[in-house]
Protein backbone atom coordinates (compact mmCIF):
# COMPACT_ATOMS: atom_id res chain seq x y z
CA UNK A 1 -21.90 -33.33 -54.07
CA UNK A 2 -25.17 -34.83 -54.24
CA UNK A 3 -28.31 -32.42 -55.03
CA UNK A 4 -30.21 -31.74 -52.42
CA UNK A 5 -33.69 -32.28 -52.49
CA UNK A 6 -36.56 -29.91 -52.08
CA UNK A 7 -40.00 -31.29 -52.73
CA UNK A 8 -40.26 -30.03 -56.42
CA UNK A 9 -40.22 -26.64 -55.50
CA UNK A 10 -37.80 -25.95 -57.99
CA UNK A 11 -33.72 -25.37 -57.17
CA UNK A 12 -34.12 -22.67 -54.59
CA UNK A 13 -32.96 -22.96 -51.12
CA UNK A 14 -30.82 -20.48 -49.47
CA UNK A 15 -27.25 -20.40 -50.08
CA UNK A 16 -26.58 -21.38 -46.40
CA UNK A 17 -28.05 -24.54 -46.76
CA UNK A 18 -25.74 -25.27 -50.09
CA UNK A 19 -22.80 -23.60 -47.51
CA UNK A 20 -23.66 -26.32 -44.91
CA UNK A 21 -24.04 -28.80 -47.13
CA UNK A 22 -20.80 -27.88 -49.07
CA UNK A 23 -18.66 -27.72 -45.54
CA UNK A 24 -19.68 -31.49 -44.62
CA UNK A 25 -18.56 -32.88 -48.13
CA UNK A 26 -15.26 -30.66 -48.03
CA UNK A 27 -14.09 -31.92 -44.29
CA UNK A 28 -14.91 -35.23 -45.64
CA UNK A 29 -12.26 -34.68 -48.16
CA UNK A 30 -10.07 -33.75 -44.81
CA UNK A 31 -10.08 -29.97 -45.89
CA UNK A 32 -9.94 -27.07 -43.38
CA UNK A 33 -13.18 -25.46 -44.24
CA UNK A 34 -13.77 -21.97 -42.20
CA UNK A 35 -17.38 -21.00 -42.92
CA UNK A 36 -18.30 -16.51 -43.38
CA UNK A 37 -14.90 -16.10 -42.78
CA UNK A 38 -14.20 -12.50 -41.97
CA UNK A 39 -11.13 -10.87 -43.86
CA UNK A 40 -9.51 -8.13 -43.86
CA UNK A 41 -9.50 -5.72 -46.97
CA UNK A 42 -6.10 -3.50 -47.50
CA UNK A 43 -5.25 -0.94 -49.91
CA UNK A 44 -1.57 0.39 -50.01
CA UNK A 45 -0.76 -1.44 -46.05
CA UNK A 46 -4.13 -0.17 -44.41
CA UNK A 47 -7.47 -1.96 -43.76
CA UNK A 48 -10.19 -0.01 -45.70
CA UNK A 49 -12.96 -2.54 -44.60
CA UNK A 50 -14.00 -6.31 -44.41
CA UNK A 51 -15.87 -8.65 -45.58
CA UNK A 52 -17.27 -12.21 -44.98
CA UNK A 53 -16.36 -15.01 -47.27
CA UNK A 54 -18.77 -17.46 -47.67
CA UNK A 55 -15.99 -20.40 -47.40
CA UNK A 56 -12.28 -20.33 -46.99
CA UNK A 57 -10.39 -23.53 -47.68
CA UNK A 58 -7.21 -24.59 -46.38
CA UNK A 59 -6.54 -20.63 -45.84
CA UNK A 60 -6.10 -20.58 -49.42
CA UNK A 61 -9.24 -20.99 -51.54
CA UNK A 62 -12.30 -18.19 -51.38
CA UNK A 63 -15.29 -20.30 -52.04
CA UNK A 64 -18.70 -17.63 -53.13
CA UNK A 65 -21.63 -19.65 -52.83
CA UNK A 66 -25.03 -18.52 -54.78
CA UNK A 67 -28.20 -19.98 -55.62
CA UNK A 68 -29.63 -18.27 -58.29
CA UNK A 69 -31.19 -18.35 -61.98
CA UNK A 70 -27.94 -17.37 -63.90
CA UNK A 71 -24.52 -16.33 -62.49
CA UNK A 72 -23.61 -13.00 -64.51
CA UNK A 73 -20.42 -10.53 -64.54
CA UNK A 74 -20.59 -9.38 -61.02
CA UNK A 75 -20.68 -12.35 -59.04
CA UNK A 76 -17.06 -13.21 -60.99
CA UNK A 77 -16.27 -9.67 -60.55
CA UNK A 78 -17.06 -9.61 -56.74
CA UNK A 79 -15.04 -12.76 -56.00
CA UNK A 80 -11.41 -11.49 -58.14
CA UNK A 81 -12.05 -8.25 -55.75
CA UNK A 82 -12.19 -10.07 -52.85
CA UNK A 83 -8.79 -12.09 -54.39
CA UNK A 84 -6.79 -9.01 -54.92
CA UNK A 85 -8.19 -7.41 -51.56
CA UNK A 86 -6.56 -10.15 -49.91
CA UNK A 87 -4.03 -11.16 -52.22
CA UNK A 88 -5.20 -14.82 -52.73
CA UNK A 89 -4.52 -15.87 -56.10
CA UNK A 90 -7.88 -18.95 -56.75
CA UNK A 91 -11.07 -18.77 -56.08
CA UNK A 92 -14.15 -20.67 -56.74
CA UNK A 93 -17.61 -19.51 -57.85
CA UNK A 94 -20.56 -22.08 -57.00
CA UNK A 95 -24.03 -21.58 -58.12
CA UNK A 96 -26.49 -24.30 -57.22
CA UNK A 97 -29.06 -22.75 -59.78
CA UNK A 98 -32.04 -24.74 -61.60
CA UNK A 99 -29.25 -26.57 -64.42
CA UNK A 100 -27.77 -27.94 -61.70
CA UNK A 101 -24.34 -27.17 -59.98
CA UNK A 102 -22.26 -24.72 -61.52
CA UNK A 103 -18.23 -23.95 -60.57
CA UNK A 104 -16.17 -21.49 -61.95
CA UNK A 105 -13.00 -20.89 -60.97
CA UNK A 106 -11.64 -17.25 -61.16
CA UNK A 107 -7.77 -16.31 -60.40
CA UNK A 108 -6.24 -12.99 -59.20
CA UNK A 109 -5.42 -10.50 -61.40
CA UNK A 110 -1.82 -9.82 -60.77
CA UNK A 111 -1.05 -5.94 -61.10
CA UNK A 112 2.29 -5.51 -62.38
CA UNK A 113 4.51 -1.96 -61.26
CA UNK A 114 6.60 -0.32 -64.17
């Protein structure tokens, strides 16, 4: 995706422009992009809350958009919660931060019973 542009000011626009801007280049690409999609959390069968993912791909991919100096622990945290919460096993972390464009992908942590 191309940078976007703001004046010298630095990298710092607000993650829902980067979301925007993200959505158009993924539905170029023919992807089903839902933007904030809301999804339900469970915990042993019942819904113990919800949340709003920035992007979800082809009902398969959480996409958690920042724009921020450095992405640390909890943003990777956060996202492999919201993987095991809904038992979706890739996600992508995207930080459009003053280097320039940074992905990480995270994958669920698969508990195993004994």
């Amino acid at each position: 995706m191309r940078r976007a542009r703001d004046g010298g000011r630095g990298f710092g626009f607000l993650e829902s422009v980067y979301r925007k801007a993200t959505v158009i280049e993924l539905t170029k690409s023919s992807l089903v992009v839902e933007e904030e999609k809301p999804l339900t959390v469970y915990y042993d069968g019942k819904v113990v809350g919800y949340f709003k993912a920035d992007l979800f791909v082809a009902k398969t991919v959480i996409v958690e958009l920042k724009s921020v100096q450095n992405l640390v622990s909890e943003h990777e945290v956060q996202l492999v919660n919201y993987l095991n919460a809904i038992k979706k096993d890739i996600g992508l972390l995207i930080n459009f931060g003053p280097a320039g464009v940074e992905v990480k992908r995270k994958y669920r942590q698969l508990v195993v019973n004994e």
